[in-house]
N, C-alpha and C. Protein backbone atom coordinates (compact mmCIF):
# COMPACT_ATOMS: atom_id res chain seq x y z
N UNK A 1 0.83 -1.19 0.00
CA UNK A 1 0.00 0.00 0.00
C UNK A 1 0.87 1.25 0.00
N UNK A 2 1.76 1.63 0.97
CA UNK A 2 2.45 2.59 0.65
C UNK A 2 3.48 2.40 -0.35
N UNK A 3 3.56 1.63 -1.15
CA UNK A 3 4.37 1.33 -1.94
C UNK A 3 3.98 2.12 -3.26
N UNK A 4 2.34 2.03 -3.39
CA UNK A 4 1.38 2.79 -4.61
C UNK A 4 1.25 4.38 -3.84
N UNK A 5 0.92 4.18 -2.82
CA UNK A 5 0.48 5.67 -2.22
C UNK A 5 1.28 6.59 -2.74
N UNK A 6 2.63 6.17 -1.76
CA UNK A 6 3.71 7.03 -1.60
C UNK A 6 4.77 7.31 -2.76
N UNK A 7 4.85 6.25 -3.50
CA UNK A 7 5.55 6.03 -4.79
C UNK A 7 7.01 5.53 -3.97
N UNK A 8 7.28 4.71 -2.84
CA UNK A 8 8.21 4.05 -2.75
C UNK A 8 8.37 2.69 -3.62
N UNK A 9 9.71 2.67 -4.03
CA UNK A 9 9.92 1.37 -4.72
C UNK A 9 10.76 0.33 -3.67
N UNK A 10 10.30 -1.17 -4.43
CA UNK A 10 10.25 -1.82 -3.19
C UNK A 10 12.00 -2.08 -2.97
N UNK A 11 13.38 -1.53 -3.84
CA UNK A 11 14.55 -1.62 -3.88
C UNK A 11 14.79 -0.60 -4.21
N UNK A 12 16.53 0.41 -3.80
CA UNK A 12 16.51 1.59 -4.35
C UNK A 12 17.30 1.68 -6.23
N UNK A 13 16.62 2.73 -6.30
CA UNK A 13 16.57 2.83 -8.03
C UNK A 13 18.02 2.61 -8.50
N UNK A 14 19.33 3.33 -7.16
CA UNK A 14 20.61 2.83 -7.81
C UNK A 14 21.47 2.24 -6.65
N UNK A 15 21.03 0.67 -6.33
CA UNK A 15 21.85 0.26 -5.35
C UNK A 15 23.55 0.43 -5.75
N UNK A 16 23.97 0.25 -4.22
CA UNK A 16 25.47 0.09 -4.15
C UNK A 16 26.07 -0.88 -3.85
N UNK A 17 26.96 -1.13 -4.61
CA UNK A 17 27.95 -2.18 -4.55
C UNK A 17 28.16 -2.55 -3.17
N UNK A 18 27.72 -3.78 -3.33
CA UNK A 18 27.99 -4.59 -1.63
C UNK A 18 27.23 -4.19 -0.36
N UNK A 19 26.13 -3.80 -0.47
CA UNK A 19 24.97 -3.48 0.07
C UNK A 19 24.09 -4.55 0.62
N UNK A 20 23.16 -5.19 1.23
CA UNK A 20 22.80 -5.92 1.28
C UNK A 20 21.21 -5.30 1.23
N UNK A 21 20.66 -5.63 0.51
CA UNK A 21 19.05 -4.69 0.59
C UNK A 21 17.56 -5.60 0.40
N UNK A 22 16.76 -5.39 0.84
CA UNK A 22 15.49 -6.16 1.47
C UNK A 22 14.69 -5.90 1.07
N UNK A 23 13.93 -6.57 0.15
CA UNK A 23 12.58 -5.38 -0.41
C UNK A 23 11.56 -5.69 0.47
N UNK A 24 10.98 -4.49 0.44
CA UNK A 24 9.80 -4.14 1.47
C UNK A 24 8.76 -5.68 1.16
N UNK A 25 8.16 -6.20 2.00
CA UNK A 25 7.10 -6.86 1.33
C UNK A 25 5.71 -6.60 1.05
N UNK A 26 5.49 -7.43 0.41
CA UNK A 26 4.46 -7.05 -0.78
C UNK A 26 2.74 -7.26 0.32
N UNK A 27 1.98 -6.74 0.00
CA UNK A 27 0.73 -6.79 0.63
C UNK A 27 0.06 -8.01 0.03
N UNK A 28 -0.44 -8.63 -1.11
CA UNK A 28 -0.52 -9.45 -1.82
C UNK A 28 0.14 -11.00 -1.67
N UNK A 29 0.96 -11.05 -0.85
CA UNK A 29 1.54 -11.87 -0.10
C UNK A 29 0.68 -12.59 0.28
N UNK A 30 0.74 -14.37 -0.24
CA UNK A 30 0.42 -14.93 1.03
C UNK A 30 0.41 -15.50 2.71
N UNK A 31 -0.51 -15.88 3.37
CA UNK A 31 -0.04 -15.43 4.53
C UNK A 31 -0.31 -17.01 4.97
N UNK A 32 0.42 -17.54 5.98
CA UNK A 32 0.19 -19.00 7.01
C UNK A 32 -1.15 -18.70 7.72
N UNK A 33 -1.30 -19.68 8.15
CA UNK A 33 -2.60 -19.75 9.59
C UNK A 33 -1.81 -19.35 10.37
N UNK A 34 -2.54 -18.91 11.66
CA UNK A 34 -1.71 -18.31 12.80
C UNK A 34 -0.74 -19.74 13.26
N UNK A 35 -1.46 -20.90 13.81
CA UNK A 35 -0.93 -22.05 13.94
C UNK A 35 0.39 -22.64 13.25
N UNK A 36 0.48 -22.17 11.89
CA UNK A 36 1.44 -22.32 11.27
C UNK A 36 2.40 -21.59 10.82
N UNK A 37 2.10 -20.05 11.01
CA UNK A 37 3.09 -19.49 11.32
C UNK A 37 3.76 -19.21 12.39
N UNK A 38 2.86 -18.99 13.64
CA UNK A 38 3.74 -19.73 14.95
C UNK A 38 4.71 -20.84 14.59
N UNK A 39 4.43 -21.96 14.34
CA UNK A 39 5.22 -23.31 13.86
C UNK A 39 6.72 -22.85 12.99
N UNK A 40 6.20 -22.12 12.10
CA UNK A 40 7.08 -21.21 11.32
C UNK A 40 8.23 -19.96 11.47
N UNK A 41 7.83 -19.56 12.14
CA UNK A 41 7.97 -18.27 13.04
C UNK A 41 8.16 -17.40 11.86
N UNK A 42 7.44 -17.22 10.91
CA UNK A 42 7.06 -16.00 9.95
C UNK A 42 5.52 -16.38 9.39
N UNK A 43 4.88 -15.33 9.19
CA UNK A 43 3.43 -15.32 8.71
C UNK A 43 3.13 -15.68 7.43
N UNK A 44 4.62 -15.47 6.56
CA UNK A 44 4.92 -15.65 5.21
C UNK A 44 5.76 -16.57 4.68
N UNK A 45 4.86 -17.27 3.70
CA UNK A 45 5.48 -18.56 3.16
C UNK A 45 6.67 -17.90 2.29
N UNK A 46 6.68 -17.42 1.56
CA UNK A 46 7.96 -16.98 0.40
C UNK A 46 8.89 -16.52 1.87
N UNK A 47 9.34 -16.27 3.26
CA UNK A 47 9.84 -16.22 4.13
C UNK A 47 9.94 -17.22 4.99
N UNK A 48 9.95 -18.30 4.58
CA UNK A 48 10.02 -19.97 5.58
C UNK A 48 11.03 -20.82 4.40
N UNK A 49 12.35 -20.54 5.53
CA UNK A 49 13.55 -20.80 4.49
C UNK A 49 14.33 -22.03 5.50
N UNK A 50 13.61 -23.05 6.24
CA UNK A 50 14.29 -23.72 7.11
C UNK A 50 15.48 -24.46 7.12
N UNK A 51 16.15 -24.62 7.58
CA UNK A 51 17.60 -24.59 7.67
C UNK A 51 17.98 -26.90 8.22
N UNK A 52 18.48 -27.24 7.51
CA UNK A 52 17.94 -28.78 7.79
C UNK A 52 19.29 -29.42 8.61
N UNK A 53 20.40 -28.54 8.76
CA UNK A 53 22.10 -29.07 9.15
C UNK A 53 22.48 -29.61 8.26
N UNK A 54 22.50 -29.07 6.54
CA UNK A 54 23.29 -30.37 6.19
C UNK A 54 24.22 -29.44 5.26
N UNK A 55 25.62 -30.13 5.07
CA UNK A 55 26.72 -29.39 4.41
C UNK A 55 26.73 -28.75 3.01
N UNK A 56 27.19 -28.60 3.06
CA UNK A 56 27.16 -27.13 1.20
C UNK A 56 27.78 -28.36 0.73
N UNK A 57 27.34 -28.56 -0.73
CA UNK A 57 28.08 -29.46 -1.78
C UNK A 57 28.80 -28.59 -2.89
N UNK A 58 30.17 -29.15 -3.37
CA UNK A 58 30.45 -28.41 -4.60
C UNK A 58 31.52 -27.37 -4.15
N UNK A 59 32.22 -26.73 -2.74
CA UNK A 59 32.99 -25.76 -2.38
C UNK A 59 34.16 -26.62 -2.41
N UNK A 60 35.16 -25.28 -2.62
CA UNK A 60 36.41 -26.24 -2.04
C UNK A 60 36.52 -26.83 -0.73
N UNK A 61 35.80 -26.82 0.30
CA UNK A 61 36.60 -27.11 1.59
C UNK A 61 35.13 -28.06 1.91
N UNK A 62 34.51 -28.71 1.22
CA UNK A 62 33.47 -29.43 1.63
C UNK A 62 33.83 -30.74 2.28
């Protein structure tokens, strides 16, 4: 919503090198059940990135 209101964009127009930047999220987003985003601990599925312990394949030092 403030994204249309205000005319913010959801990244800036000329990022910088080595920045790390977050785009705002989107309203349109889907959202978990409360139950499952508790479970989740984010409300948002495109934000449920769970982490399983297992090693990186393919680096040198694997």
């Amino acid at each position: 919503m403030a994204m249309k209101d205000y005319g913010i964009a959801p990244l800036p127009e000329k990022p910088e090198e080595a920045m790390a930047y977050i785009p705002y999220q989107q309203q349109k987003s889907k959202t978990y059940s409360p139950a499952q985003a508790l479970e989740s601990g984010t409300v948002y599925p495109v934000l449920d990135k769970p982490f399983y312990g297992g090693k990186c394949t393919g680096g040198k030092d694997d």
